[in-house]
Protein backbone atom coordinates (compact mmCIF):
# COMPACT_ATOMS: atom_id res chain seq x y z
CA UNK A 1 90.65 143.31 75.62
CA UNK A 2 93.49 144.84 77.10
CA UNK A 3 96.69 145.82 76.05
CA UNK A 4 100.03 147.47 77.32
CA UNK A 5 103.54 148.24 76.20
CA UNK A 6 106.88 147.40 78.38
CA UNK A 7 110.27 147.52 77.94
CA UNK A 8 112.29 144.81 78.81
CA UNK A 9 114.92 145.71 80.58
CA UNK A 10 117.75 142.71 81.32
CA UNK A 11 120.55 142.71 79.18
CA UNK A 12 119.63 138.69 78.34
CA UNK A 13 115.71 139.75 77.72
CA UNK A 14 113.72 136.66 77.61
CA UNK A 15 115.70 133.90 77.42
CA UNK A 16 114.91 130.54 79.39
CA UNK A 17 115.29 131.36 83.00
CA UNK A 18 113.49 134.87 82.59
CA UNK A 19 110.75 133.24 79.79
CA UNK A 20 110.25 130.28 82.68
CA UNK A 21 108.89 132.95 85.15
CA UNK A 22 106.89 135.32 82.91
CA UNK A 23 104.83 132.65 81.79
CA UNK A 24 104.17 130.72 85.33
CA UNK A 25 102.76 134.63 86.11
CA UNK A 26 100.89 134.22 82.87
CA UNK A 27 99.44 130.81 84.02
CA UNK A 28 98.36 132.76 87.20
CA UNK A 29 95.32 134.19 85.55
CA UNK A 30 92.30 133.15 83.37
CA UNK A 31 92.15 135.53 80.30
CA UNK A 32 93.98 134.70 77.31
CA UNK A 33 97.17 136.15 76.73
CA UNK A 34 99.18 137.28 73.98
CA UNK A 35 102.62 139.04 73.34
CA UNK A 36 103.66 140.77 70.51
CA UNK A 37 107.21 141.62 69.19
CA UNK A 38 107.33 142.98 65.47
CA UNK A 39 103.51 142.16 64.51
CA UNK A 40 104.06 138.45 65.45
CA UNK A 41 101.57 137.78 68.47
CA UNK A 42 102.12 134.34 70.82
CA UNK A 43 100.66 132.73 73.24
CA UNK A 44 101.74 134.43 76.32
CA UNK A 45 101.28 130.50 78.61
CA UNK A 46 103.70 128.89 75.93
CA UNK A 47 107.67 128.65 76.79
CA UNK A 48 107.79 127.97 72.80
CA UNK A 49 106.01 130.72 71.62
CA UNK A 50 108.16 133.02 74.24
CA UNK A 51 110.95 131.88 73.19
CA UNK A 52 110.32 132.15 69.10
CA UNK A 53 109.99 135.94 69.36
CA UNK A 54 113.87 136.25 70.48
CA UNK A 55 113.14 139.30 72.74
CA UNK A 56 116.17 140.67 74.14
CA UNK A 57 117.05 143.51 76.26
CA UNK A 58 116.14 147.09 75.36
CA UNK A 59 112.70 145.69 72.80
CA UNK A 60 109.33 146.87 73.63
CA UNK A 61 106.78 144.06 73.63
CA UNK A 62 102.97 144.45 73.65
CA UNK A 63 101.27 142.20 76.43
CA UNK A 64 97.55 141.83 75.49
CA UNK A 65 94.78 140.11 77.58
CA UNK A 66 91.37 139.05 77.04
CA UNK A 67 89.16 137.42 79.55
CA UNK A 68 87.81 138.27 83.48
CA UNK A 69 90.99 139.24 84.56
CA UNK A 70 92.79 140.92 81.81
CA UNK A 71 93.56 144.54 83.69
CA UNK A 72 95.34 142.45 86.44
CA UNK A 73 97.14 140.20 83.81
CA UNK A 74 98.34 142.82 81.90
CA UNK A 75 99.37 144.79 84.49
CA UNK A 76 100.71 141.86 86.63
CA UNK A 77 102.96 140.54 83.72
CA UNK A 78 104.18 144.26 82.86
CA UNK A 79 105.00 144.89 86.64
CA UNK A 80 107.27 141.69 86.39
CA UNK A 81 109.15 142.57 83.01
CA UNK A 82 109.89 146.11 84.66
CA UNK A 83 111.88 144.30 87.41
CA UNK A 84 114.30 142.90 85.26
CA UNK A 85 113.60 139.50 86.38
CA UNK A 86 116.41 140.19 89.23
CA UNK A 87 119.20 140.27 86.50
């Protein structure tokens, strides 16, 4: 398993249009993914689960991964929330 913290950055934070992208990146890899906000952990492929955790601007999330490519998924979903999703 692999885990990271990020900041997200946009004013909005993860609301639909932002949410929409981080998890077609998610659906890019095979490992299981999970973020965190407050000790409540979702599935990281689910616009629901995204959405439920109301992250907006200026939270820290935890991204974790488990699978073959969890370092790249991680680190692929964490290089996307640091680019403000072009807000």
């Amino acid at each position: 398993m692999y885990a990271k913290d990020v900041l997200v950055q946009n004013k909005a934070g993860l609301h639909a249009r932002p949410a929409t992208f981080f998890i077609q990146k998610a659906n890019e890899y095979k490992s299981t993914i999970w973020v965190e906000k407050d000790e409540r952990r979702v599935n990281a492929k689910s616009l629901l689960g995204v959405l439920s955790l109301g992250i907006i601007g200026g939270t820290t999330v935890k991204i974790f991964a488990d699978g073959t490519d969890e370092t790249e998924a991680v680190e692929g979903l964490v290089a996307l929330v640091n680019t403000g999703f072009a807000e």
